[in-house]
PDB file of N, CA and C in Angstrom:
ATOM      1  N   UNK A   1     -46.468   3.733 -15.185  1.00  0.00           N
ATOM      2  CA  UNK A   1     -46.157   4.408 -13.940  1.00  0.00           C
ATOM      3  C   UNK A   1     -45.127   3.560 -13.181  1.00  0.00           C
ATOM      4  N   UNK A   2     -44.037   4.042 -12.794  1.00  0.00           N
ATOM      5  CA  UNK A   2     -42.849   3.488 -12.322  1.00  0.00           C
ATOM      6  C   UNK A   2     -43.334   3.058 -10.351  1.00  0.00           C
ATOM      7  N   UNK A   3     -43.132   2.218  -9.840  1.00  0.00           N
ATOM      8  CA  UNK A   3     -42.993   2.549  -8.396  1.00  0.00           C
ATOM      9  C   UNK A   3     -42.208   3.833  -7.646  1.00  0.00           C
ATOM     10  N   UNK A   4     -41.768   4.708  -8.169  1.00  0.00           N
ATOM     11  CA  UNK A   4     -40.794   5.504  -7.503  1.00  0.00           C
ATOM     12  C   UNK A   4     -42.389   6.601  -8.059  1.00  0.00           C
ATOM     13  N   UNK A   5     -42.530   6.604  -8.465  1.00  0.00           N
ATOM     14  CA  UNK A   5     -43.558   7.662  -9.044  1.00  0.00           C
ATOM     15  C   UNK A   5     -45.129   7.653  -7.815  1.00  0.00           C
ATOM     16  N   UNK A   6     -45.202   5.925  -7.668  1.00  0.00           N
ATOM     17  CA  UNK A   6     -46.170   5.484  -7.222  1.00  0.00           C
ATOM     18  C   UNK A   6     -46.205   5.867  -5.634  1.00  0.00           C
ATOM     19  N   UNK A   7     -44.403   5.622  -5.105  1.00  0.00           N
ATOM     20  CA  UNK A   7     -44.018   6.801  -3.414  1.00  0.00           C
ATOM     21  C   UNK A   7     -44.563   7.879  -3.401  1.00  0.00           C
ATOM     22  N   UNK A   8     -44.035   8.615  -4.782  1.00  0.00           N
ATOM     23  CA  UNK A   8     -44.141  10.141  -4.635  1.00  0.00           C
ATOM     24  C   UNK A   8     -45.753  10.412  -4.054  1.00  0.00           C
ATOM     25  N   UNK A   9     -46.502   9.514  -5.132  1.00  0.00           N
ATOM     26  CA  UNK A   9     -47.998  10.114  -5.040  1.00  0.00           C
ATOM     27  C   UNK A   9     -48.425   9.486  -3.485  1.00  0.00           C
ATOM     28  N   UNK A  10     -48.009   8.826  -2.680  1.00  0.00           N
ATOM     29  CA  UNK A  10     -48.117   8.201  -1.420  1.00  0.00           C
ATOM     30  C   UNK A  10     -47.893   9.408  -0.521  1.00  0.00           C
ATOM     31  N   UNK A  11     -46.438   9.281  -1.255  1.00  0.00           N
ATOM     32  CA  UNK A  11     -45.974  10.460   0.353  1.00  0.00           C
ATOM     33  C   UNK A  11     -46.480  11.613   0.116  1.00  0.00           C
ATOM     34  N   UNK A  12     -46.921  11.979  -0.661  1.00  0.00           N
ATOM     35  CA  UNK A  12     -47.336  13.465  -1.101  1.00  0.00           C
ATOM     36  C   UNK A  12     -49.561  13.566  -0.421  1.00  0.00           C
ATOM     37  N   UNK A  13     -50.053  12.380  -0.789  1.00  0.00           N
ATOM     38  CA  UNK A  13     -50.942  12.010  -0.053  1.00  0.00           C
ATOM     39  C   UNK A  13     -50.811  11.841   1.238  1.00  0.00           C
ATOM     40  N   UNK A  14     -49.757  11.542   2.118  1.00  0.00           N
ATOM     41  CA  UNK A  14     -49.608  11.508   3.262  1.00  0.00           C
ATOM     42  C   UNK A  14     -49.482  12.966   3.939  1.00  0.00           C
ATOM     43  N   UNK A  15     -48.770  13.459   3.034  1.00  0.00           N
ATOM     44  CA  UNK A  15     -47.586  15.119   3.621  1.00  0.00           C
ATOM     45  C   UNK A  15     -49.126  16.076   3.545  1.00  0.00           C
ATOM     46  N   UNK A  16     -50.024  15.692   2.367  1.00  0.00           N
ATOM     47  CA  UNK A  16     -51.230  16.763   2.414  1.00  0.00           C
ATOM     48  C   UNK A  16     -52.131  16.299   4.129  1.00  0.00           C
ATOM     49  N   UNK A  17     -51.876  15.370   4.473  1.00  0.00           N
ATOM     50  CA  UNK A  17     -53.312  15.174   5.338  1.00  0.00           C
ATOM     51  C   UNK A  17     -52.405  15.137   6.812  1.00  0.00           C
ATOM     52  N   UNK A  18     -50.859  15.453   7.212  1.00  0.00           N
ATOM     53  CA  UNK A  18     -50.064  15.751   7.903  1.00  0.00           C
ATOM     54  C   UNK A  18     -49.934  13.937   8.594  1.00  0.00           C
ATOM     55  N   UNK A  19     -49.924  13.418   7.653  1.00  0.00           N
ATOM     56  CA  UNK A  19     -50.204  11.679   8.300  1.00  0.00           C
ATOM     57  C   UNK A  19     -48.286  11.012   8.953  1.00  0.00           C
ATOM     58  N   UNK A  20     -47.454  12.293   8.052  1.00  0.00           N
ATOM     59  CA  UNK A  20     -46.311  11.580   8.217  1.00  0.00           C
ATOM     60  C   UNK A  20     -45.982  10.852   9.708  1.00  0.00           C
ATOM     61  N   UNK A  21     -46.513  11.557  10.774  1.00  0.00           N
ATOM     62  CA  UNK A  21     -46.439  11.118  11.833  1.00  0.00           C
ATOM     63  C   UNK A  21     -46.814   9.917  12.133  1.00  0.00           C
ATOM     64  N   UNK A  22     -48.064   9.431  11.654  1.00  0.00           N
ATOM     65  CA  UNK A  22     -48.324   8.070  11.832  1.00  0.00           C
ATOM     66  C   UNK A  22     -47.483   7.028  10.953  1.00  0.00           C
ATOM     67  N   UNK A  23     -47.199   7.455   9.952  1.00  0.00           N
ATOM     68  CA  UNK A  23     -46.274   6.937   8.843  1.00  0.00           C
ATOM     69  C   UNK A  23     -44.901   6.309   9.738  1.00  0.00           C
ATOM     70  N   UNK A  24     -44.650   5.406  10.748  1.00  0.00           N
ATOM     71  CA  UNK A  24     -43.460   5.107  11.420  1.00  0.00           C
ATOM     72  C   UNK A  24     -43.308   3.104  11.034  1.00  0.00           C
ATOM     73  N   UNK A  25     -41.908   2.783  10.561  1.00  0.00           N
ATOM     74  CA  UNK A  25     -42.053   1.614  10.354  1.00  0.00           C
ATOM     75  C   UNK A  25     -42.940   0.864  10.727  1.00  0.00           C
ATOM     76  N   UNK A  26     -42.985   0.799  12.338  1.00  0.00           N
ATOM     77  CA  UNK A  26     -43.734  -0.346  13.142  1.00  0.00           C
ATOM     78  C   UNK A  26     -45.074  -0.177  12.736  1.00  0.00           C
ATOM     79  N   UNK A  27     -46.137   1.379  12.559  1.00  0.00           N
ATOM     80  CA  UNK A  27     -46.873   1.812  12.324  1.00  0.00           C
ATOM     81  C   UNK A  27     -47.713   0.913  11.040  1.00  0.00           C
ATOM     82  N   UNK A  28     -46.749   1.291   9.863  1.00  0.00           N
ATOM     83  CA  UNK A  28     -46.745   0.882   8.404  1.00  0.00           C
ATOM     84  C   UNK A  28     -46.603  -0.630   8.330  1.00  0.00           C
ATOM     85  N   UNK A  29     -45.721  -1.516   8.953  1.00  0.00           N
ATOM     86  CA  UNK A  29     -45.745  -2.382   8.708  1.00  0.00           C
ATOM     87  C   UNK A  29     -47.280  -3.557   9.460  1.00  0.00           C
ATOM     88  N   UNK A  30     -47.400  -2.741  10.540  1.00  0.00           N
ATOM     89  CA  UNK A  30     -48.728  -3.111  11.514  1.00  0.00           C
ATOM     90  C   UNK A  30     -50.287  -3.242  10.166  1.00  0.00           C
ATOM     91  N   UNK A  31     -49.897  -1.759   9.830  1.00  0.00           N
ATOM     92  CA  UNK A  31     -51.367  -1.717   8.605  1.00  0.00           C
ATOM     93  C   UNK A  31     -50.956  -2.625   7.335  1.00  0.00           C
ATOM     94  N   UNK A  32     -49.546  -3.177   7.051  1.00  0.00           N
ATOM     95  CA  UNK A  32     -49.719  -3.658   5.878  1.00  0.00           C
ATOM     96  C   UNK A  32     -50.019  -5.436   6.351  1.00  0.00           C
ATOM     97  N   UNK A  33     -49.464  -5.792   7.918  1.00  0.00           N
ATOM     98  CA  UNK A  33     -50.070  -7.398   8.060  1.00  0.00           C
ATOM     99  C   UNK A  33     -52.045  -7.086   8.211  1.00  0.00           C
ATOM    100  N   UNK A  34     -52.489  -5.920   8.506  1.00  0.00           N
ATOM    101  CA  UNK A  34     -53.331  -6.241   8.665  1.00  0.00           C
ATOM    102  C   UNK A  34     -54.843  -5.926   7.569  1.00  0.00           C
ATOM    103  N   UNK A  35     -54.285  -5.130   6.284  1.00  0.00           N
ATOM    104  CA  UNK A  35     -54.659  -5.398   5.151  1.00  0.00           C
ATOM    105  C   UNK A  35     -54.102  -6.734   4.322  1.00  0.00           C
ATOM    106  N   UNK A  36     -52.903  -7.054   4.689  1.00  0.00           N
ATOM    107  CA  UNK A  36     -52.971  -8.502   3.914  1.00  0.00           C
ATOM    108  C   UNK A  36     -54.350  -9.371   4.721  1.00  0.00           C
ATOM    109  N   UNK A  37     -54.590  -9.651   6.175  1.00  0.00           N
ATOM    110  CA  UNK A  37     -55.551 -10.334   6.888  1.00  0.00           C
ATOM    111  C   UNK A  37     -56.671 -10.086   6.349  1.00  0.00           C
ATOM    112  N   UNK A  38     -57.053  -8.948   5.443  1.00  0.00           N
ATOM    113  CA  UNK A  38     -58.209  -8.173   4.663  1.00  0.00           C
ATOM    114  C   UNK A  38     -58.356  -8.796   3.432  1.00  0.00           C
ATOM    115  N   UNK A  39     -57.479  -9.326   2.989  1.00  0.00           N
ATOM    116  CA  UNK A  39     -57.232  -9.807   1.474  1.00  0.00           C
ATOM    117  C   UNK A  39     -57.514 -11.433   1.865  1.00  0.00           C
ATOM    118  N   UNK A  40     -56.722 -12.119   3.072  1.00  0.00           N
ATOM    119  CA  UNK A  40     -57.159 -13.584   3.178  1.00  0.00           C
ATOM    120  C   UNK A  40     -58.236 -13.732   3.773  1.00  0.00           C
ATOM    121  N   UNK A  41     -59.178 -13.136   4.190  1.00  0.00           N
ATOM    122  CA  UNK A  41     -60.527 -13.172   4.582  1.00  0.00           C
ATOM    123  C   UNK A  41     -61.598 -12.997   3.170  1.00  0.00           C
ATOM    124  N   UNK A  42     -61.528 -12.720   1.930  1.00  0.00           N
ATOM    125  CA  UNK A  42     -61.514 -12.958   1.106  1.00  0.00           C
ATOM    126  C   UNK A  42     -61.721 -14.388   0.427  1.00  0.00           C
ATOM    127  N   UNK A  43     -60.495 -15.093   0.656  1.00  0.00           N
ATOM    128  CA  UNK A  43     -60.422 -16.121   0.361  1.00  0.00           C
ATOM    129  C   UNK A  43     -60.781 -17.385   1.550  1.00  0.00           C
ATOM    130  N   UNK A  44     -61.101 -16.582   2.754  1.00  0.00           N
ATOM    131  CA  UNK A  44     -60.897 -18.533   3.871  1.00  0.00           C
ATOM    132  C   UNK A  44     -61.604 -18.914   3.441  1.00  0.00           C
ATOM    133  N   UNK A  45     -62.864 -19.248   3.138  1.00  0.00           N
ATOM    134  CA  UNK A  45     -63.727 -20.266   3.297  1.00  0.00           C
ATOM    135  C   UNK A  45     -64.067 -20.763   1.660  1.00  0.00           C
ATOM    136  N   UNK A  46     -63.203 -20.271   0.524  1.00  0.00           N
ATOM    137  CA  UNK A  46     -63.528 -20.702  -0.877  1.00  0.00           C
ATOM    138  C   UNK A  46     -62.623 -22.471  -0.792  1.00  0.00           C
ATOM    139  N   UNK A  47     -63.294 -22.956  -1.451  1.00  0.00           N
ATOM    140  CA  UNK A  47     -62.174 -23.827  -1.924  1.00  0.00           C
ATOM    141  C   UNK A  47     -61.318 -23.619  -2.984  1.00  0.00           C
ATOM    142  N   UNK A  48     -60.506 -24.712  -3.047  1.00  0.00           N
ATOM    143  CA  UNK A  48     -58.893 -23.946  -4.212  1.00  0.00           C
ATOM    144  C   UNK A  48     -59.596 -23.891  -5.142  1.00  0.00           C
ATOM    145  N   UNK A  49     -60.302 -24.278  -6.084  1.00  0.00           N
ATOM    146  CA  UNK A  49     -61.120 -24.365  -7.088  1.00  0.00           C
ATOM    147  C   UNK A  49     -62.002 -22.851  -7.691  1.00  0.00           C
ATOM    148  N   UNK A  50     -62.600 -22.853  -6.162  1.00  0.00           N
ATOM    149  CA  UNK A  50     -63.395 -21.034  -6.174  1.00  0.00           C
ATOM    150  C   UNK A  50     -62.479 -20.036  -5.973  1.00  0.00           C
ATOM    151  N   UNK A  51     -61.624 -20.005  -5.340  1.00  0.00           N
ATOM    152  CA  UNK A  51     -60.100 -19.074  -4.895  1.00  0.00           C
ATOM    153  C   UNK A  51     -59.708 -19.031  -6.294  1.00  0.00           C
ATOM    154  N   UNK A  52     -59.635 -19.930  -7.261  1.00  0.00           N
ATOM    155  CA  UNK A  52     -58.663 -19.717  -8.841  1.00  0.00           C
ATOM    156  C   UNK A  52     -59.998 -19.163  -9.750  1.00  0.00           C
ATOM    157  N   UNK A  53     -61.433 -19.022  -9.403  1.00  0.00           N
ATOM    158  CA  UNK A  53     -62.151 -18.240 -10.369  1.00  0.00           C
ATOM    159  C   UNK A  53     -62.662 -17.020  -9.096  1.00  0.00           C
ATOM    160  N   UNK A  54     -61.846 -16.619  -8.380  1.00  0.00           N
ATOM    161  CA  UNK A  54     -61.983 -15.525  -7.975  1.00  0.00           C
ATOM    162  C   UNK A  54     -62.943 -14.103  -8.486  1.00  0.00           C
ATOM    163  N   UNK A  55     -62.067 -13.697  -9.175  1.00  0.00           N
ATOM    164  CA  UNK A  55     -62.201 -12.935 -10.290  1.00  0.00           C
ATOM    165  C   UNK A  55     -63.465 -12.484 -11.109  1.00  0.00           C
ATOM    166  N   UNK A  56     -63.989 -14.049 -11.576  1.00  0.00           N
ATOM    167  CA  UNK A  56     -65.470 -14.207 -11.529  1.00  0.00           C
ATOM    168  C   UNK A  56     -65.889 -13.506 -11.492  1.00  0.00           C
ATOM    169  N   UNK A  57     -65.831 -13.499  -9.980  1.00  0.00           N
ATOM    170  CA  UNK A  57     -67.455 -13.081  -9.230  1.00  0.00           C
ATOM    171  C   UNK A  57     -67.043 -11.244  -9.050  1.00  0.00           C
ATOM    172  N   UNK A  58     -67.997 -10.604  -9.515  1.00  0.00           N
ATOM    173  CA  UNK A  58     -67.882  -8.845  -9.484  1.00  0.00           C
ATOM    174  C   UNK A  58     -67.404  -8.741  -8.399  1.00  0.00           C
ATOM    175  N   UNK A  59     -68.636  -8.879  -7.554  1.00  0.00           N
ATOM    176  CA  UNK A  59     -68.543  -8.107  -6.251  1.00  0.00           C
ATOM    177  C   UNK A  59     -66.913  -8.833  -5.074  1.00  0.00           C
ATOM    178  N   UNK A  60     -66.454 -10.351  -5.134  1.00  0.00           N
ATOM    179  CA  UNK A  60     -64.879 -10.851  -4.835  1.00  0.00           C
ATOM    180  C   UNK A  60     -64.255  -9.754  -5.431  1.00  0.00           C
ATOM    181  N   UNK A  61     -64.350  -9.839  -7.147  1.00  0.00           N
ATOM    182  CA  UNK A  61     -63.480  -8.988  -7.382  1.00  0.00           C
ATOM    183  C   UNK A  61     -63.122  -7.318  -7.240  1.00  0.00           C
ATOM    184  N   UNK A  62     -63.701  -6.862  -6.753  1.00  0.00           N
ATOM    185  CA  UNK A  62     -63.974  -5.670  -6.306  1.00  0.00           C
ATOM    186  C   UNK A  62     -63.002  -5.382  -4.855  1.00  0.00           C
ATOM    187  N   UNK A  63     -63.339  -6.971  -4.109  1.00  0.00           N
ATOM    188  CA  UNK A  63     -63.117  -6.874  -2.558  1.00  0.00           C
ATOM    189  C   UNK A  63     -61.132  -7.022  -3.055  1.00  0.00           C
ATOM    190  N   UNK A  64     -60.949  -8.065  -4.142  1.00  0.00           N
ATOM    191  CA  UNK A  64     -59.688  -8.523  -4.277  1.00  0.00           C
ATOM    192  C   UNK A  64     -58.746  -7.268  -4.303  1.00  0.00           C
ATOM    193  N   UNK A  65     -59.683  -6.515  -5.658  1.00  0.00           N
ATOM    194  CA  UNK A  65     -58.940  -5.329  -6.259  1.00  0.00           C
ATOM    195  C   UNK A  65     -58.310  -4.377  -5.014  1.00  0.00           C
ATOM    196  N   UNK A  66     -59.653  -4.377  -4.122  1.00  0.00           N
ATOM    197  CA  UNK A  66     -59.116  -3.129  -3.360  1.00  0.00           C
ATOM    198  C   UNK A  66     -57.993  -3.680  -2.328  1.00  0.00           C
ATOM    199  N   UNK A  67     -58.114  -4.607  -1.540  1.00  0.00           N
ATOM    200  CA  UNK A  67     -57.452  -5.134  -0.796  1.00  0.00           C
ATOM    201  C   UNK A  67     -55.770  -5.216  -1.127  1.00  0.00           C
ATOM    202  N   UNK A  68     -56.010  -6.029  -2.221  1.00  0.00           N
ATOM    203  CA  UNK A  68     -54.419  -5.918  -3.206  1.00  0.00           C
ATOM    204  C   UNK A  68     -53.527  -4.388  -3.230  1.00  0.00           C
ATOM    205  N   UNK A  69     -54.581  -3.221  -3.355  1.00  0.00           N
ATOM    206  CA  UNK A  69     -54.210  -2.095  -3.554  1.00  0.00           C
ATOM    207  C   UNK A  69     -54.036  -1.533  -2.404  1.00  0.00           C
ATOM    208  N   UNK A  70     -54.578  -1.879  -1.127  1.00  0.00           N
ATOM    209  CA  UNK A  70     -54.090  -1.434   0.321  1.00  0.00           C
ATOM    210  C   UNK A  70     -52.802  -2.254   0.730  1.00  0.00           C
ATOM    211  N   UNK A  71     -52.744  -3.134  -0.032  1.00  0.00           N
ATOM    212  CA  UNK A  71     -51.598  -3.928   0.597  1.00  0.00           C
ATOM    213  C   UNK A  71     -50.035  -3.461   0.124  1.00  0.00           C
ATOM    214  N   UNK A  72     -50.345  -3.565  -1.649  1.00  0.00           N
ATOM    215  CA  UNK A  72     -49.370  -2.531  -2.889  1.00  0.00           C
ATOM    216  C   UNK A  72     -48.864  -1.670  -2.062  1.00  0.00           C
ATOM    217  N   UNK A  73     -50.425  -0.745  -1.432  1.00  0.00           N
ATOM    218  CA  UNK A  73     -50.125   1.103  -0.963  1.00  0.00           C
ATOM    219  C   UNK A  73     -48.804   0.870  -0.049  1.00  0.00           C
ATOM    220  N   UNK A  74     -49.365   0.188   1.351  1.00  0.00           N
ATOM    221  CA  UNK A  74     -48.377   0.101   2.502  1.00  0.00           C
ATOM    222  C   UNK A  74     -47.029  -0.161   2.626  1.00  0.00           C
ATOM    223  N   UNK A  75     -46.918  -1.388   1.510  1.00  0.00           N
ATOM    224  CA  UNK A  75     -45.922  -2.050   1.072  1.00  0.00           C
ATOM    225  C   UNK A  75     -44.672  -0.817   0.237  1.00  0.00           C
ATOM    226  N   UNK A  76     -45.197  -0.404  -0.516  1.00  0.00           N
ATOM    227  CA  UNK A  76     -44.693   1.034  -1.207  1.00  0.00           C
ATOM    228  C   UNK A  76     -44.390   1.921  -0.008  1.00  0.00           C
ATOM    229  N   UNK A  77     -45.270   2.341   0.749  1.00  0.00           N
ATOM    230  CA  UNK A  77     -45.047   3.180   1.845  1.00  0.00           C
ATOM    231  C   UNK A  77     -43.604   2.717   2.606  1.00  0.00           C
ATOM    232  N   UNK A  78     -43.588   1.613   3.549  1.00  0.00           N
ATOM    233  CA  UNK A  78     -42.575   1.506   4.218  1.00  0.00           C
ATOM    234  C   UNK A  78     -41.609   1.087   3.653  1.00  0.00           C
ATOM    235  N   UNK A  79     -41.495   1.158   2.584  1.00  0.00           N
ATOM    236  CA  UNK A  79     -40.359   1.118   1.702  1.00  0.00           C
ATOM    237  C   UNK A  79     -39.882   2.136   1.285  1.00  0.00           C
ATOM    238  N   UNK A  80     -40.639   2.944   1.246  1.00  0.00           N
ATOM    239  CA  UNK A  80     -40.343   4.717   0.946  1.00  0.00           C
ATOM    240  C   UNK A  80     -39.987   5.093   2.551  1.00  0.00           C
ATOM    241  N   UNK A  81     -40.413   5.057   3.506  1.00  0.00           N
ATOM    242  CA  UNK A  81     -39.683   5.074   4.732  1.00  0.00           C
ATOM    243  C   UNK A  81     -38.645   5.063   5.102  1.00  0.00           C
ATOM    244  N   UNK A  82     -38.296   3.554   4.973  1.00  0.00           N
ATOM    245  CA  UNK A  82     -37.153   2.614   5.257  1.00  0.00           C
ATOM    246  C   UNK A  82     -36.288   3.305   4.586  1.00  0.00           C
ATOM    247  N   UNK A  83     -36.267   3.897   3.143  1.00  0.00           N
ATOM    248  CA  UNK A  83     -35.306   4.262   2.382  1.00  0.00           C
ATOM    249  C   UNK A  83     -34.842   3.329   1.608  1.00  0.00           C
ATOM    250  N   UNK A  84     -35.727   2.056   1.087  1.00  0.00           N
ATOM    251  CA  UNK A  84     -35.425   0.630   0.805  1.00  0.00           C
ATOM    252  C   UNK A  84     -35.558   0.550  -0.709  1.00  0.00           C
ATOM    253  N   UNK A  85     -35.116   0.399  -1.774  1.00  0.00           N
ATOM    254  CA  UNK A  85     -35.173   0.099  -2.787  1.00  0.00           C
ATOM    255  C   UNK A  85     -35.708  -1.106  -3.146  1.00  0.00           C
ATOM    256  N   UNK A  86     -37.284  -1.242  -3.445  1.00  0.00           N
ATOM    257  CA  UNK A  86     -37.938  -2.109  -3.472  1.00  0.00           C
ATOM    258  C   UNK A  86     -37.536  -2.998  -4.443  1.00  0.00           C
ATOM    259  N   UNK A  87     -37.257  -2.261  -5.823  1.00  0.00           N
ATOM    260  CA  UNK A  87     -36.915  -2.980  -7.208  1.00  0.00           C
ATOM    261  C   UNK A  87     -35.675  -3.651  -6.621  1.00  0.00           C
ATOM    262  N   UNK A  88     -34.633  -3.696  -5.874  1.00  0.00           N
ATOM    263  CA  UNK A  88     -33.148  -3.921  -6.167  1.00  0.00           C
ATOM    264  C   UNK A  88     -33.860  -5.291  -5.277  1.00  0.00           C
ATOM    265  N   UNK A  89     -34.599  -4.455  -4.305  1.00  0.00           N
ATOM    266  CA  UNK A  89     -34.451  -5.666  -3.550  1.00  0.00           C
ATOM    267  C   UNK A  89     -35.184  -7.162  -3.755  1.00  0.00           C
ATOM    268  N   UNK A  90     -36.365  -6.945  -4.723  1.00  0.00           N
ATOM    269  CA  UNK A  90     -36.867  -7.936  -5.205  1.00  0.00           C
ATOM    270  C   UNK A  90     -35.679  -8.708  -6.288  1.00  0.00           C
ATOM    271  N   UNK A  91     -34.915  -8.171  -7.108  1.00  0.00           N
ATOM    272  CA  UNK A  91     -34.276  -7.943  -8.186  1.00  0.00           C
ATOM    273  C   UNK A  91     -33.199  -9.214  -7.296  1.00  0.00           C
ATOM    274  N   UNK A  92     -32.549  -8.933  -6.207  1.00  0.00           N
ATOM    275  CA  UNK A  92     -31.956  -9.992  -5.311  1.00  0.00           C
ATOM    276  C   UNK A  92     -32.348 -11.086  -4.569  1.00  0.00           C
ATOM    277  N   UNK A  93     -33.853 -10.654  -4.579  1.00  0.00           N
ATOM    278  CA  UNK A  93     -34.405 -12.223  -3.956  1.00  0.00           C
ATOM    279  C   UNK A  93     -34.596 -12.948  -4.878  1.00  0.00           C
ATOM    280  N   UNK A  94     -34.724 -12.106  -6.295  1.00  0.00           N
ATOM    281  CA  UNK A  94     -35.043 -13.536  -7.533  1.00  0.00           C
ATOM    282  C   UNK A  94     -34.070 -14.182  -7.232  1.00  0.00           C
ATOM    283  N   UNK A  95     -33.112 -13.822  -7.467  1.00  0.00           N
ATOM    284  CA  UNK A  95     -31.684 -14.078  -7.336  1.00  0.00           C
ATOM    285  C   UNK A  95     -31.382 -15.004  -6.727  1.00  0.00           C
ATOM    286  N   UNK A  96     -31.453 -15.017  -5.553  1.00  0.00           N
ATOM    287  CA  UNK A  96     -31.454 -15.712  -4.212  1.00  0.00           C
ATOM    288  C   UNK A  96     -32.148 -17.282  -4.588  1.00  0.00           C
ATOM    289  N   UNK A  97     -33.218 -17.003  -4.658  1.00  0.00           N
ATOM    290  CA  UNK A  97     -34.197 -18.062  -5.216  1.00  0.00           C
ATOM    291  C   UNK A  97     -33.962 -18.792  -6.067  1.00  0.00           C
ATOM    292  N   UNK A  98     -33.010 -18.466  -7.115  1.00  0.00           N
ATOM    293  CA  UNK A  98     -32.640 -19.039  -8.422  1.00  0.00           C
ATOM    294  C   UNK A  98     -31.608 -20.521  -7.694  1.00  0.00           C
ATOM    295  N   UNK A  99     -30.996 -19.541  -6.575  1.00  0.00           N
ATOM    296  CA  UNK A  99     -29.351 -20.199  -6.000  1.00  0.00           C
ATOM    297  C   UNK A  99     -30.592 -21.620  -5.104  1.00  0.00           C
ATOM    298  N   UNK A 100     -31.543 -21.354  -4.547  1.00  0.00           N
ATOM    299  CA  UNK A 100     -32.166 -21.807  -3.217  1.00  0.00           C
ATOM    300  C   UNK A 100     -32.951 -23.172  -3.972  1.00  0.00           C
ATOM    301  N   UNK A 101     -33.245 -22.488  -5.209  1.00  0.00           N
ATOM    302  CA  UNK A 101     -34.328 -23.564  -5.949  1.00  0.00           C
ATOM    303  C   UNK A 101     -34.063 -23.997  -7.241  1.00  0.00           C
ATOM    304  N   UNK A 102     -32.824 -24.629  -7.510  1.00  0.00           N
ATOM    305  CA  UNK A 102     -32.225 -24.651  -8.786  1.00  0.00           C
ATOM    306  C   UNK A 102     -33.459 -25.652  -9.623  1.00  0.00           C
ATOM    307  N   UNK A 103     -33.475 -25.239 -10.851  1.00  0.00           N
ATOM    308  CA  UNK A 103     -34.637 -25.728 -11.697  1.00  0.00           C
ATOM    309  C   UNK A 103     -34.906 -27.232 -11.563  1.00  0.00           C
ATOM    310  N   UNK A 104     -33.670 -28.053 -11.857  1.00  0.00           N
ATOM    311  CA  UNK A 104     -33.674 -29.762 -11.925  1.00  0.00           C
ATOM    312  C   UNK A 104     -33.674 -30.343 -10.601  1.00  0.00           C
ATOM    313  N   UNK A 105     -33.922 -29.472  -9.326  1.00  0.00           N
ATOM    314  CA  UNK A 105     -34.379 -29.819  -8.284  1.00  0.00           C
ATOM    315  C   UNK A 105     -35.638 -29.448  -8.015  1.00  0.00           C
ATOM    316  N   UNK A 106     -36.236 -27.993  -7.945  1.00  0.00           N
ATOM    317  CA  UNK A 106     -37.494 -27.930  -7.390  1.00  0.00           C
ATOM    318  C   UNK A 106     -38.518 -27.556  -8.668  1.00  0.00           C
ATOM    319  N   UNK A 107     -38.335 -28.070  -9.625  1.00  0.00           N
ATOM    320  CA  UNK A 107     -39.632 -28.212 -10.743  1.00  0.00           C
ATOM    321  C   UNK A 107     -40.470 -29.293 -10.326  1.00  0.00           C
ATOM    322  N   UNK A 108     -41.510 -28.500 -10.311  1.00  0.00           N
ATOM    323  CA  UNK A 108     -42.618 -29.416  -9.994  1.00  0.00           C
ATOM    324  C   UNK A 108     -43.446 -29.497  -8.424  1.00  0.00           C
ATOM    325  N   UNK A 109     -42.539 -28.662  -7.357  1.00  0.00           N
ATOM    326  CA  UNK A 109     -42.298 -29.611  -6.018  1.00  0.00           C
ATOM    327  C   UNK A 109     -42.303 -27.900  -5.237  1.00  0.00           C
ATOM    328  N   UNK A 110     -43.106 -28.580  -4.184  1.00  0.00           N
ATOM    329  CA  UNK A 110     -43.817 -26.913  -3.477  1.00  0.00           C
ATOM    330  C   UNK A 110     -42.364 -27.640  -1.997  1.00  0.00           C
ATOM    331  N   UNK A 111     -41.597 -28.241  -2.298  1.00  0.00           N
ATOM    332  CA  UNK A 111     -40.499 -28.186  -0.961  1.00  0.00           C
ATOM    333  C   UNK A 111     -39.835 -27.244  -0.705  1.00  0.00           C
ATOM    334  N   UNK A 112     -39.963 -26.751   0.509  1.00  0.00           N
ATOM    335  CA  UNK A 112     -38.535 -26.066   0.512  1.00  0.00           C
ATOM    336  C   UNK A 112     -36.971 -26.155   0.828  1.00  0.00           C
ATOM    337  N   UNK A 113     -36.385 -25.449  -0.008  1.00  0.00           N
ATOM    338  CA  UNK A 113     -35.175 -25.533  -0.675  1.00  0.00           C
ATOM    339  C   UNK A 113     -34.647 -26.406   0.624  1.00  0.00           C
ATOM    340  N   UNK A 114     -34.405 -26.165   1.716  1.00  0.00           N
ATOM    341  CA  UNK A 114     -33.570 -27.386   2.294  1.00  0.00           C
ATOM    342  C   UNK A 114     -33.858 -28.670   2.642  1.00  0.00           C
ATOM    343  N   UNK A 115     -35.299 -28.869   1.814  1.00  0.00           N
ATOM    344  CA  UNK A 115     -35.842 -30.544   1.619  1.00  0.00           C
ATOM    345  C   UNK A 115     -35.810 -31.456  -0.162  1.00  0.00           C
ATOM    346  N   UNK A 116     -35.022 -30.142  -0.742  1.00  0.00           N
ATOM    347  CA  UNK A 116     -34.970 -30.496  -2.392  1.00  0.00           C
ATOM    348  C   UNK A 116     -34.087 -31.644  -1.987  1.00  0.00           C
ATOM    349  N   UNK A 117     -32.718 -31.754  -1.095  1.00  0.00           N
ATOM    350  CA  UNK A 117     -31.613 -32.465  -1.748  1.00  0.00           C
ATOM    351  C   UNK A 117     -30.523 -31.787  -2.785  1.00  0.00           C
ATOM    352  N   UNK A 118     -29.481 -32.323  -3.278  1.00  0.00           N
ATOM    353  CA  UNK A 118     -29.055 -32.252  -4.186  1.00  0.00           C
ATOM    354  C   UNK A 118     -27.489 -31.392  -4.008  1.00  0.00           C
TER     355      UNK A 118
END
């Protein structure tokens, strides 16, 4: 299933329940910080250790799955909004990133790019 496929079935879920109205950038982007806050509540109080066997546990993973998938949804949504080409635009931040974090500088090293040097 393509993301452009994954809009359709969004907006078409939206257009049945007459939601487009609420559907407004500020709107969309409001529900997608505050399902990500849904997804790190999840994780506050694990340590890094329990956070990397997440998964594990059924009932985390259940909370992960869905959360991830409200976040996916929104994220898809105001991008279908915006009129934003999600693929191109990820497709340019690799990009970006490649220029920001060249390999023989930031391998290894959680710095960011304007503390690599080089």
């Amino acid at each position: 299933m393509t993301l452009q496929i994954l809009q359709d079935e969004l907006a078409r879920f939206a257009a049945e329940r007459e939601w487009e109205q609420f559907h407004t950038p500020k709107n969309l982007a409001m529900a997608l910080a505050g399902e990500s806050g849904e997804l790190l509540e999840v994780f506050q109080w694990l340590t890094p250790e329990q956070s990397a066997q997440v998964m594990e546990d059924p009932t985390r993973a259940v909370q992960v799955r869905e959360e991830m998938a409200d976040v996916f949804a929104y994220l898809l949504r105001l991008a279908d909004v915006l009129g934003l080409d999600l693929e191109q635009a990820l497709t340019e931040k690799i990009e970006t990133n490649r220029r920001k974090y060249p390999v023989h500088l930031a391998r290894g090293r959680a710095d960011k790019y304007t503390q690599l040097g080089g």
